[in-house]
Protein backbone atom coordinates (compact mmCIF):
# COMPACT_ATOMS: atom_id res chain seq x y z
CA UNK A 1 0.00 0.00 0.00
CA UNK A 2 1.22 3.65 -0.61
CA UNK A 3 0.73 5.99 1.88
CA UNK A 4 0.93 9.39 1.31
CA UNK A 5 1.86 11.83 4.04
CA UNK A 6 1.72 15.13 3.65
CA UNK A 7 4.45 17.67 5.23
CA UNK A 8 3.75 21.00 6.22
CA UNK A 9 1.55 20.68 9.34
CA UNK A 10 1.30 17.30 9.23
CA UNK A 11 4.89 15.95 10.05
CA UNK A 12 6.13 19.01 10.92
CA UNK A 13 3.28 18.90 13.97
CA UNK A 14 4.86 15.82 15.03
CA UNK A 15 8.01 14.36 13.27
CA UNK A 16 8.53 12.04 16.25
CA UNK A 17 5.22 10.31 15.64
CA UNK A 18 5.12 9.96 12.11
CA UNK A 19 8.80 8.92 12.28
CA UNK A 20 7.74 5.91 14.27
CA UNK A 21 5.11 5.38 11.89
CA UNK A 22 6.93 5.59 8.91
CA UNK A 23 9.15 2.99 10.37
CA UNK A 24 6.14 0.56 12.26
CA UNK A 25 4.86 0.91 7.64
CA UNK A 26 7.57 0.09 6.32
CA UNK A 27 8.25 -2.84 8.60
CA UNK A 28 5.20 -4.19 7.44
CA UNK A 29 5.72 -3.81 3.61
CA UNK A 30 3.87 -0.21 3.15
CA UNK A 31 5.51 2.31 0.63
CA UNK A 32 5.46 6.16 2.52
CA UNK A 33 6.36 9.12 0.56
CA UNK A 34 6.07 13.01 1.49
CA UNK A 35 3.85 14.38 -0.77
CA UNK A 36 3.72 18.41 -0.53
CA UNK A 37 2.51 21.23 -3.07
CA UNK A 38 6.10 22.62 -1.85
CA UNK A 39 8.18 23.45 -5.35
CA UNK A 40 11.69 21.24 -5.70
CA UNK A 41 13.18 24.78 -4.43
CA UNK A 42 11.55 24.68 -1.26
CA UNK A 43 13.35 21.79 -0.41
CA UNK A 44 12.59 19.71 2.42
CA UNK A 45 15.81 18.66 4.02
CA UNK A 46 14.52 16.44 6.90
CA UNK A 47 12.00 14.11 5.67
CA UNK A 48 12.38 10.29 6.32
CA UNK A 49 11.29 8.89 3.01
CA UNK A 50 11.36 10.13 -0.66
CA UNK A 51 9.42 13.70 -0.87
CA UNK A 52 7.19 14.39 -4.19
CA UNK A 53 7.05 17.76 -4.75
CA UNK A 54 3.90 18.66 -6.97
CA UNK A 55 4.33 22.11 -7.80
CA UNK A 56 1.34 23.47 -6.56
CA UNK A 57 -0.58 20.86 -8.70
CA UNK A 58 -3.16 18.77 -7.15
CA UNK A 59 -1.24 16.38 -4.97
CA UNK A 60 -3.46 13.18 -6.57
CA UNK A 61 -2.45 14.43 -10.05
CA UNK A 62 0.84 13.46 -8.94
CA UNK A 63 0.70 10.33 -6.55
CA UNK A 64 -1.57 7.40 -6.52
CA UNK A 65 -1.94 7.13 -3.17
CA UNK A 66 -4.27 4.25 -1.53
CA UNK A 67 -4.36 6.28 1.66
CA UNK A 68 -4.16 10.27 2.13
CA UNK A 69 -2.58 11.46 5.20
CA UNK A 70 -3.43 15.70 5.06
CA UNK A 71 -4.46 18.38 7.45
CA UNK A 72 -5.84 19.90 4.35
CA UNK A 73 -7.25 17.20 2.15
CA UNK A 74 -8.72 19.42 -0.24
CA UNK A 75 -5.44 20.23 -1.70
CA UNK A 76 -5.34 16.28 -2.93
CA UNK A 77 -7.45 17.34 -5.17
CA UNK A 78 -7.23 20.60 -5.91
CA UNK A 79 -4.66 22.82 -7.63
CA UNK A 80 -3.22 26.26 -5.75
CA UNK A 81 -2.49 29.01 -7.55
């Protein structure tokens, strides 16, 4: 399963936690990525997996994600400008 995590207050909130997560999913065969509208120049320098950066695009335009991890699920959806 892919599990999509999003980064900016989501992890940030709690990097502890979703480290152990990450980990506990992994362990048990899951795939986690970051996946933030951040641009590849916004770089995020701390993450514990692979980070998808989507530009401001719709995050599910990007990732095919089985579960959505977001404090703002609207953006999986939805482009910003």
């Amino acid at each position: 399963m892919l599990i999509a995590l999003d980064y900016d207050k989501t992890y940030t909130v709690d990097p502890v936690l979703w480290d152990d997560f990450v980990q506990i999913a992994q362990n048990r065969g899951h795939v986690v990525k970051i996946v933030t509208m951040r641009r590849p120049d916004e770089a995020i320098i701390d993450a514990p997996v692979e980070v998808v950066y989507t530009s401001r695009k719709a995050k599910a335009a990007v990732v095919n994600a089985d579960i959505w991890i977001d404090d703002s699920p609207h953006w999986v959806y939805q482009d910003s400008l």
